[in-house]
PDB file of N, CA and C in Angstrom:
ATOM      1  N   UNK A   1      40.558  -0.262  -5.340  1.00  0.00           N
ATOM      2  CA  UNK A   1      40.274  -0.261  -3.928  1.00  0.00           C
ATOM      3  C   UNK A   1      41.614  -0.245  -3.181  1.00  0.00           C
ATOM      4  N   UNK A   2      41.884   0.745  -2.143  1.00  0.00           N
ATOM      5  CA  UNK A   2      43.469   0.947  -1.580  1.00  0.00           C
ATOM      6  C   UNK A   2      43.206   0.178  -0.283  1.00  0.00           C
ATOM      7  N   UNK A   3      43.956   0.224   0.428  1.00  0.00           N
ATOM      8  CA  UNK A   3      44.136  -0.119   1.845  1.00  0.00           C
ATOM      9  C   UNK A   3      43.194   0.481   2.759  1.00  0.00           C
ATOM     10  N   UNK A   4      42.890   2.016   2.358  1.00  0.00           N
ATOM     11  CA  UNK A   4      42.597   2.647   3.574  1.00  0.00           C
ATOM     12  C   UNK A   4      41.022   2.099   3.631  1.00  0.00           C
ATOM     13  N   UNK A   5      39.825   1.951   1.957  1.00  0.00           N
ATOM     14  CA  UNK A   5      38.796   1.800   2.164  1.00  0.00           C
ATOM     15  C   UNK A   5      38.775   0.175   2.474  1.00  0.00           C
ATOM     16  N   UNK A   6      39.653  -0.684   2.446  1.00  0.00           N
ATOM     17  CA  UNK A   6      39.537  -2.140   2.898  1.00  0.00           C
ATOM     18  C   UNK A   6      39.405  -2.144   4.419  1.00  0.00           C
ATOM     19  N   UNK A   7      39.810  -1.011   5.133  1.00  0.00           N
ATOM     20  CA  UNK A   7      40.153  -0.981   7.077  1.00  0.00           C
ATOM     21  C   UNK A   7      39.055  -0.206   6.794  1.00  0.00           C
ATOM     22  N   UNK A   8      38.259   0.692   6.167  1.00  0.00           N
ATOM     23  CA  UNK A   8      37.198   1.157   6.611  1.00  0.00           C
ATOM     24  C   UNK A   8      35.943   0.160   6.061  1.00  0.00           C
ATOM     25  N   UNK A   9      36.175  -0.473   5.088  1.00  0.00           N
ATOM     26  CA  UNK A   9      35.043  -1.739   5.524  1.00  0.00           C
ATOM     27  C   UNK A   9      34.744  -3.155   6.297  1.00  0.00           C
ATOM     28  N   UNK A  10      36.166  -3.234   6.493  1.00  0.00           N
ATOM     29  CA  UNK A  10      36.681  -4.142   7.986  1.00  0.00           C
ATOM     30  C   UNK A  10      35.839  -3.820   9.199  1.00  0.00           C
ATOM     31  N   UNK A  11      36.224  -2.737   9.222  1.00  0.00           N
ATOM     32  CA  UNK A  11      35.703  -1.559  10.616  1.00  0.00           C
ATOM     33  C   UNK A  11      34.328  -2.192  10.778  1.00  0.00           C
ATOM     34  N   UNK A  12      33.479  -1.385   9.148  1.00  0.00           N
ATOM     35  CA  UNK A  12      31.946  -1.272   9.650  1.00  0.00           C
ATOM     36  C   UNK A  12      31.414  -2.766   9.913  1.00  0.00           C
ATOM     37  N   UNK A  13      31.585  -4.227   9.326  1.00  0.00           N
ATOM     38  CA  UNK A  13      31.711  -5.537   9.421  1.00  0.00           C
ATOM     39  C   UNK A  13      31.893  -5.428  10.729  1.00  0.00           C
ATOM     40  N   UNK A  14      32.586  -5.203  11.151  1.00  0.00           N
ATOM     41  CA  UNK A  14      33.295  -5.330  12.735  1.00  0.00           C
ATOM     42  C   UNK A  14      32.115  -4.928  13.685  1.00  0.00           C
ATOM     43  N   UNK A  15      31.459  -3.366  13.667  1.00  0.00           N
ATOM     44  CA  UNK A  15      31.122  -3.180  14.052  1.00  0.00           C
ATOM     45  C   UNK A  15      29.422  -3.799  14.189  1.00  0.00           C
ATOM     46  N   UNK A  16      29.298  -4.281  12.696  1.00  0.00           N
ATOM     47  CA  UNK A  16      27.962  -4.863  12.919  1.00  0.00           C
ATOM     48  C   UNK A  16      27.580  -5.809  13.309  1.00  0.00           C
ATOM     49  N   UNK A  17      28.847  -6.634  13.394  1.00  0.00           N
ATOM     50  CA  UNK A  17      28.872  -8.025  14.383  1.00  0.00           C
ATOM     51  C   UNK A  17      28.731  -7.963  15.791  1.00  0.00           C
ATOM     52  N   UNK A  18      29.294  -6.674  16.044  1.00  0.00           N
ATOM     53  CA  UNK A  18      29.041  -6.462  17.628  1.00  0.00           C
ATOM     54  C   UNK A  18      27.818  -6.297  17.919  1.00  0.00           C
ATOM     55  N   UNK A  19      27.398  -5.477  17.233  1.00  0.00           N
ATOM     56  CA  UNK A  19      26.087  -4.561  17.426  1.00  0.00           C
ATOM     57  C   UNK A  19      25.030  -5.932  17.590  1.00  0.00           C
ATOM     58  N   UNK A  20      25.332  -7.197  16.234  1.00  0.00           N
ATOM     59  CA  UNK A  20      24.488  -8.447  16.204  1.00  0.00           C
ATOM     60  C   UNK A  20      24.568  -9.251  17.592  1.00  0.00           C
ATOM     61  N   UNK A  21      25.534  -9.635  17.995  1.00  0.00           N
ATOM     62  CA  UNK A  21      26.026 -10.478  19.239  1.00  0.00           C
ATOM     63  C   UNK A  21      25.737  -9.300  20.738  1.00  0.00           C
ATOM     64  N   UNK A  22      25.313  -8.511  20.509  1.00  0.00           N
ATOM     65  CA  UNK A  22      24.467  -7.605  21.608  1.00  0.00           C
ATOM     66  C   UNK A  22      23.227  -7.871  21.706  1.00  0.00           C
ATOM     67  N   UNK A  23      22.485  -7.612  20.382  1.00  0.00           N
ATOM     68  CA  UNK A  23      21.155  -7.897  20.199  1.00  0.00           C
ATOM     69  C   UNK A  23      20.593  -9.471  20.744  1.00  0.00           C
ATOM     70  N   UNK A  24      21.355 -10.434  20.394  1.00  0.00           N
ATOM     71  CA  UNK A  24      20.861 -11.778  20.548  1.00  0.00           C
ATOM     72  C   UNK A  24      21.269 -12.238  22.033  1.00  0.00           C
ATOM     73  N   UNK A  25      22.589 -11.401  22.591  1.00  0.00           N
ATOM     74  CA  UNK A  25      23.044 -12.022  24.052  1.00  0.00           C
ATOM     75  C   UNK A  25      21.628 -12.208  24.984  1.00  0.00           C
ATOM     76  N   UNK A  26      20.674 -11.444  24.995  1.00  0.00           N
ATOM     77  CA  UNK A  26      19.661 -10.935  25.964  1.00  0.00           C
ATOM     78  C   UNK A  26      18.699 -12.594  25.701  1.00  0.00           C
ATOM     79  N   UNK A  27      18.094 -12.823  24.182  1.00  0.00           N
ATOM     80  CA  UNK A  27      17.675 -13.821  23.841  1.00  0.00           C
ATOM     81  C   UNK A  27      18.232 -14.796  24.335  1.00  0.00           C
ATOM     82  N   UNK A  28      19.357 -14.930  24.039  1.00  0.00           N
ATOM     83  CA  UNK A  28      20.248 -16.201  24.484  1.00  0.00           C
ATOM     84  C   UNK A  28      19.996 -16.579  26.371  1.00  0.00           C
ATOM     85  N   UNK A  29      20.402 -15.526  27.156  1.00  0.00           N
ATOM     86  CA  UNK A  29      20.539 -15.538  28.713  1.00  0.00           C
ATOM     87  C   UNK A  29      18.738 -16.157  28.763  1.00  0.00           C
ATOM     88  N   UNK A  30      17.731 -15.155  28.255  1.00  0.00           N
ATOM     89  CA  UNK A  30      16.162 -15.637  28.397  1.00  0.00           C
ATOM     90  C   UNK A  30      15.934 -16.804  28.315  1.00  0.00           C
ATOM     91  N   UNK A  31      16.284 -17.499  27.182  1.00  0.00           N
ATOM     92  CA  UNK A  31      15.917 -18.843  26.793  1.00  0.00           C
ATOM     93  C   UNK A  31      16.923 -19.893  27.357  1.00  0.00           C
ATOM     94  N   UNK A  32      17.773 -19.372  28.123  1.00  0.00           N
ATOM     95  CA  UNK A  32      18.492 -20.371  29.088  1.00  0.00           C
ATOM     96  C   UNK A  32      17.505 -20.399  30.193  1.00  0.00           C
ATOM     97  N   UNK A  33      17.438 -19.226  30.691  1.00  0.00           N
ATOM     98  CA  UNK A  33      16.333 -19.104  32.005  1.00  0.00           C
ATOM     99  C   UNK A  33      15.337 -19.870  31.798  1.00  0.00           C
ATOM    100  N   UNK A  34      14.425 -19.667  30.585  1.00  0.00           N
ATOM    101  CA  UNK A  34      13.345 -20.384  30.563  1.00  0.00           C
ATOM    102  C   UNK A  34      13.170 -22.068  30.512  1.00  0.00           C
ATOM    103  N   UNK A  35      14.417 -22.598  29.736  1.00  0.00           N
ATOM    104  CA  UNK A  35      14.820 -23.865  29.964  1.00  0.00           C
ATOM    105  C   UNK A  35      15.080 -24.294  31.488  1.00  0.00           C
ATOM    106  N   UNK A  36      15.685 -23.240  32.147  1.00  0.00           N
ATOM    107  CA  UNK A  36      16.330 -23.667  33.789  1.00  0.00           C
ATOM    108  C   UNK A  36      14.870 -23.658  34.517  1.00  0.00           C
ATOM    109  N   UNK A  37      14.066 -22.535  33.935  1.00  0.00           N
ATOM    110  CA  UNK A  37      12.884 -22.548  34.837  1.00  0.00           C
ATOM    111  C   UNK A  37      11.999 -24.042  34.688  1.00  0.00           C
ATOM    112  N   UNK A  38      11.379 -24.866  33.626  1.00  0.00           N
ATOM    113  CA  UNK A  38      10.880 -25.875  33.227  1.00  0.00           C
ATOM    114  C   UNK A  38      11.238 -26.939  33.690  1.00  0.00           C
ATOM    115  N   UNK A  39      12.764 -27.111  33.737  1.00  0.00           N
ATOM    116  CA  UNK A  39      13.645 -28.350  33.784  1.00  0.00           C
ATOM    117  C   UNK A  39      13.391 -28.257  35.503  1.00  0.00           C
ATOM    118  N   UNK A  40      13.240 -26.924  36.204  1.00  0.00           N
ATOM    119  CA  UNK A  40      13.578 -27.180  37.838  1.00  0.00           C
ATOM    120  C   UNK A  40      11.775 -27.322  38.243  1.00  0.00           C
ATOM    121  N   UNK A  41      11.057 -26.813  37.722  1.00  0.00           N
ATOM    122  CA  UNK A  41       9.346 -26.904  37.577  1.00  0.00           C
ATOM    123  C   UNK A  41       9.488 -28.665  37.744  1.00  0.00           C
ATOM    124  N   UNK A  42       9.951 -29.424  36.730  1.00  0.00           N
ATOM    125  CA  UNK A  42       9.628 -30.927  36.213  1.00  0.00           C
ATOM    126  C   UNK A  42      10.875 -31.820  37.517  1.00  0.00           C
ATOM    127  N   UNK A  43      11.756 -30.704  38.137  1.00  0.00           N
ATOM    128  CA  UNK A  43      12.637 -31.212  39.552  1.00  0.00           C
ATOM    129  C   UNK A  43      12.211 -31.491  40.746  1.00  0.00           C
ATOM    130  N   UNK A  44      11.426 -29.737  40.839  1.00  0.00           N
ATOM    131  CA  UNK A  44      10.109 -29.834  42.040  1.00  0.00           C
ATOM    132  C   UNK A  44       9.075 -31.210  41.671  1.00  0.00           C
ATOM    133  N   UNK A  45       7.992 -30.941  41.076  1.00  0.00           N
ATOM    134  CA  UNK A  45       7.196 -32.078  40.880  1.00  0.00           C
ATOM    135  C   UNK A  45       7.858 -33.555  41.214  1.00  0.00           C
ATOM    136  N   UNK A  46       8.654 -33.824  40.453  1.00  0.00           N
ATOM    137  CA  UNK A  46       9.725 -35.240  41.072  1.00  0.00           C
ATOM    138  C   UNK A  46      10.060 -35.685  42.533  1.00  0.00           C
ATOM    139  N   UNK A  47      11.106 -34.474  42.512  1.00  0.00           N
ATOM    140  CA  UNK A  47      11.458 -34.367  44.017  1.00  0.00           C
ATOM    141  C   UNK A  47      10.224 -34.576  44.819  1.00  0.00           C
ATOM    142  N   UNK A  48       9.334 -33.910  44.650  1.00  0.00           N
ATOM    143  CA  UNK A  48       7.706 -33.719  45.899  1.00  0.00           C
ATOM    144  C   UNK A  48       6.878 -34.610  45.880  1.00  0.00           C
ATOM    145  N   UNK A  49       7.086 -35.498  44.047  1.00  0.00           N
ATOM    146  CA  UNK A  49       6.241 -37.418  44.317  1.00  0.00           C
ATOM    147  C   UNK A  49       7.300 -38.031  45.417  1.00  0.00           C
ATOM    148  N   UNK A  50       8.405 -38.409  44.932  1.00  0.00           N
ATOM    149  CA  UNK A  50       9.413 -38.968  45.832  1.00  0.00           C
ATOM    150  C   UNK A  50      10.064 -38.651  47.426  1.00  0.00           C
ATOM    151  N   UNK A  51       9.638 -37.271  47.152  1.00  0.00           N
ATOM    152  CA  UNK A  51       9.886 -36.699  48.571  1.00  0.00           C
ATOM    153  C   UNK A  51       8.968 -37.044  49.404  1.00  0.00           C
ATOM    154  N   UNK A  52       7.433 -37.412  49.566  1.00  0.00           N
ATOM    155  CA  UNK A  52       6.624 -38.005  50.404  1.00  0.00           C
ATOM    156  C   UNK A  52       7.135 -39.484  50.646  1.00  0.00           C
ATOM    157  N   UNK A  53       7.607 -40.003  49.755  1.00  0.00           N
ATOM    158  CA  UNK A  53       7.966 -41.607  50.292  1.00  0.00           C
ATOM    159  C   UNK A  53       9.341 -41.612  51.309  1.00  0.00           C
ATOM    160  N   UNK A  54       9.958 -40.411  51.208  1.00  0.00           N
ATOM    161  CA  UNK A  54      11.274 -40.219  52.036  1.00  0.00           C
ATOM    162  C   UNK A  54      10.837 -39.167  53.387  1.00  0.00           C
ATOM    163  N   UNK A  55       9.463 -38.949  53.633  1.00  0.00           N
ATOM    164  CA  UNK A  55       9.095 -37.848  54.489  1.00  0.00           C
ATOM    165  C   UNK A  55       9.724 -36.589  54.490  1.00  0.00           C
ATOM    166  N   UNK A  56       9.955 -36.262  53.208  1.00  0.00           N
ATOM    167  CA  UNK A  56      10.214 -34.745  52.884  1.00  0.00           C
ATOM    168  C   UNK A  56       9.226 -33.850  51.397  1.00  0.00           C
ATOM    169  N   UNK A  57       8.656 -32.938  51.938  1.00  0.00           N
ATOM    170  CA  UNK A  57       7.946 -31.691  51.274  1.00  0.00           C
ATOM    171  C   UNK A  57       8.087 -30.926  51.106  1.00  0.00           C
ATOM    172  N   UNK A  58       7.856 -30.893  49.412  1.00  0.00           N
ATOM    173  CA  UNK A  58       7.921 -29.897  48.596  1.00  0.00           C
ATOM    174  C   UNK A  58       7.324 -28.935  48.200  1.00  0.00           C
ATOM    175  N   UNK A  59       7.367 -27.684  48.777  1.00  0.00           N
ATOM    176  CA  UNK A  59       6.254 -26.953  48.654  1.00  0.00           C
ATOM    177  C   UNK A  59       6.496 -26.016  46.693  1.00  0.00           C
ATOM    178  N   UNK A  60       5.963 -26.160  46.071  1.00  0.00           N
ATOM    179  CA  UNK A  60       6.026 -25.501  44.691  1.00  0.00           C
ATOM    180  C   UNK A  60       5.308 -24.095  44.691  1.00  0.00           C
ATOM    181  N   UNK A  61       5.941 -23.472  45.048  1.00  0.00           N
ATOM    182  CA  UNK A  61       5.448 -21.397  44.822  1.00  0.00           C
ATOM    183  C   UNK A  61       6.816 -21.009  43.759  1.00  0.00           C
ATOM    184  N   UNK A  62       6.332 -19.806  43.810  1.00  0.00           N
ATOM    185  CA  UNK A  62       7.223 -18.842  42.796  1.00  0.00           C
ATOM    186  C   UNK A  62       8.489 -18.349  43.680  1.00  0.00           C
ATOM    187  N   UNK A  63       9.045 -18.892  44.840  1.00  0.00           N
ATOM    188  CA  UNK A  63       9.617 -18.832  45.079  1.00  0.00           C
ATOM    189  C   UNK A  63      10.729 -20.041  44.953  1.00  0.00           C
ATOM    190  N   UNK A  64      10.511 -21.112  45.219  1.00  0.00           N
ATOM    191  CA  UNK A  64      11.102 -22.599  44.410  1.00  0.00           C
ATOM    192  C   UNK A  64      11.281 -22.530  43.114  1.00  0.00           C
ATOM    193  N   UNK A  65      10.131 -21.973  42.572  1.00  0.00           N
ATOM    194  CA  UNK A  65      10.628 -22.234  41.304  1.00  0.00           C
ATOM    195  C   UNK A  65      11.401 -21.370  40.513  1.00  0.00           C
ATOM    196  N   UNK A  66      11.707 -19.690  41.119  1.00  0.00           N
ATOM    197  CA  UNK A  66      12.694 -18.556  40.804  1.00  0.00           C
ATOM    198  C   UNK A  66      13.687 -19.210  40.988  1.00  0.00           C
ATOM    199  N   UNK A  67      13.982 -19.761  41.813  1.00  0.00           N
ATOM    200  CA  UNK A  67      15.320 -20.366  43.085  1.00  0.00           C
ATOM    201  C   UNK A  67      15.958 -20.899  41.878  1.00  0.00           C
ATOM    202  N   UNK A  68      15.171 -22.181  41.065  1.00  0.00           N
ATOM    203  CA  UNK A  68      15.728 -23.417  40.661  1.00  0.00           C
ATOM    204  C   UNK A  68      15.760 -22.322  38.525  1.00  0.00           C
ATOM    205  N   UNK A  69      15.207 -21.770  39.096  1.00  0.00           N
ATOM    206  CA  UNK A  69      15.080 -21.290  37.522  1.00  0.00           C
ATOM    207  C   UNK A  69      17.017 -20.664  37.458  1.00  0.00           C
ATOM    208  N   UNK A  70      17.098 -19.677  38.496  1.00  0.00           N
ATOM    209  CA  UNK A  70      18.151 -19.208  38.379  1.00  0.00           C
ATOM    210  C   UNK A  70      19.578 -20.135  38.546  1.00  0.00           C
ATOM    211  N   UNK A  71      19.055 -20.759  39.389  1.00  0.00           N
ATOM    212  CA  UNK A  71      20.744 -21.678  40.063  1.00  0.00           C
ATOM    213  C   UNK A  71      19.988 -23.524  39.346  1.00  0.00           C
ATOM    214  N   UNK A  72      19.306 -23.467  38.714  1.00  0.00           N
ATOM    215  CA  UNK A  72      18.963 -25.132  37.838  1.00  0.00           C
ATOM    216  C   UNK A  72      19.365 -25.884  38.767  1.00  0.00           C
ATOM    217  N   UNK A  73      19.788 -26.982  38.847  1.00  0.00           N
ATOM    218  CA  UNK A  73      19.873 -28.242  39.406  1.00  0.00           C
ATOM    219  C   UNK A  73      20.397 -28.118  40.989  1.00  0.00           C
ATOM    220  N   UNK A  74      21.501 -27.326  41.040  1.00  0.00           N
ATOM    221  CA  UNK A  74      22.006 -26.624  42.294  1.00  0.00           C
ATOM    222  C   UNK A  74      20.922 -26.340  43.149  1.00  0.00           C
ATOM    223  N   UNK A  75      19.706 -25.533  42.267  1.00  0.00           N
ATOM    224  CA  UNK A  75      18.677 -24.892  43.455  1.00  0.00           C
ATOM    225  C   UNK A  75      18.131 -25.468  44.025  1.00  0.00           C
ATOM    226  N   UNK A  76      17.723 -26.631  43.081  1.00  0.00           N
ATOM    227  CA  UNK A  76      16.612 -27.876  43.182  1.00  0.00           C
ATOM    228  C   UNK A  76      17.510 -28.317  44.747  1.00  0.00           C
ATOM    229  N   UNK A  77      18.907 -28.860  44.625  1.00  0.00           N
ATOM    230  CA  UNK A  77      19.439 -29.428  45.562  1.00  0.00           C
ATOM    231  C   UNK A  77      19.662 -28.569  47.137  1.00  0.00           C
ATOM    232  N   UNK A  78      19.440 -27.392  47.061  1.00  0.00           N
ATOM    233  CA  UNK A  78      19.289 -26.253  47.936  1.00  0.00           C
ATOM    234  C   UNK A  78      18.363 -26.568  48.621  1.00  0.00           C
ATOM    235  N   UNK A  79      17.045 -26.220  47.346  1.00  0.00           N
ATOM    236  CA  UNK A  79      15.882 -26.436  48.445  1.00  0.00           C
ATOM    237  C   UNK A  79      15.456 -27.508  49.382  1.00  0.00           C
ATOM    238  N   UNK A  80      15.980 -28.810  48.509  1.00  0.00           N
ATOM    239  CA  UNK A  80      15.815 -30.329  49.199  1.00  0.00           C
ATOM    240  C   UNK A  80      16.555 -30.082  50.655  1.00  0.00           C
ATOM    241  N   UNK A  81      18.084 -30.122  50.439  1.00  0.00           N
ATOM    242  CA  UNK A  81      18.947 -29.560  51.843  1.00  0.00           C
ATOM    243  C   UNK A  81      18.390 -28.699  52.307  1.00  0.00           C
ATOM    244  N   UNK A  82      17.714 -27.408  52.371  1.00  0.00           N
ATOM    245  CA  UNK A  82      17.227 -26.308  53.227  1.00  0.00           C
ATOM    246  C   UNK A  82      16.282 -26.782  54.002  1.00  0.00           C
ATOM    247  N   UNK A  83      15.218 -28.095  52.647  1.00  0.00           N
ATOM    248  CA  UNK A  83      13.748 -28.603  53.513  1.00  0.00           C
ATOM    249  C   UNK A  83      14.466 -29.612  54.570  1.00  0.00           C
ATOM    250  N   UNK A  84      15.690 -30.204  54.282  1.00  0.00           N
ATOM    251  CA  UNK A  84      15.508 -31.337  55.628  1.00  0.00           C
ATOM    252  C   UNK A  84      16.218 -31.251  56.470  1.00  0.00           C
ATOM    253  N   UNK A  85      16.884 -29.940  56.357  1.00  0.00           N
ATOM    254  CA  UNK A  85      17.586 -29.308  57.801  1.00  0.00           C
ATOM    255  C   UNK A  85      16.262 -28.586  58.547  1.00  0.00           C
ATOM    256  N   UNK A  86      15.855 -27.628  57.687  1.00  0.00           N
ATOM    257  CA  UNK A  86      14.697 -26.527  58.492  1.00  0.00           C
ATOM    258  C   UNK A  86      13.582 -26.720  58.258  1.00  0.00           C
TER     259      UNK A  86
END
């Protein structure tokens, strides 16, 4: 075995790692989302028991819960600040 076929099986290794860490990036970003979406679902609900004892409401649509899915804990804190300014 010379040099040249050791860099040409380097190469294809190389390349199939990429090709692997492409395939799974998409999985990976999803199942963050879906964790961010649950965790801000179980934020709303919280926030909206506790938020009646502080006279603030939480309204839970697919719009709260996109919000908090994408930006997690941040959103949750968005929407609270957005509800008790506006």
């Amino acid at each position: 075995m010379d040099a040249a076929q050791v860099l040409i099986y380097v190469f294809f290794i190389l390349i199939a790692v990429l090709a692997l860490s492409a395939l799974f990036t998409p999985i990976r970003l999803g199942l963050k989302f879906l964790i961010n979406a649950v965790f801000g679902f179980l934020g709303l609900v919280i926030a909206g028991v506790f938020g009646d004892f502080l006279g603030v409401s939480i309204a839970i649509n697919i719009f709260t819960v996109l919000l908090t899915a994408f930006l997690g804990i941040y959103g949750l804190i968005l929407i609270i600040i957005l509800n008790i300014f506006f």
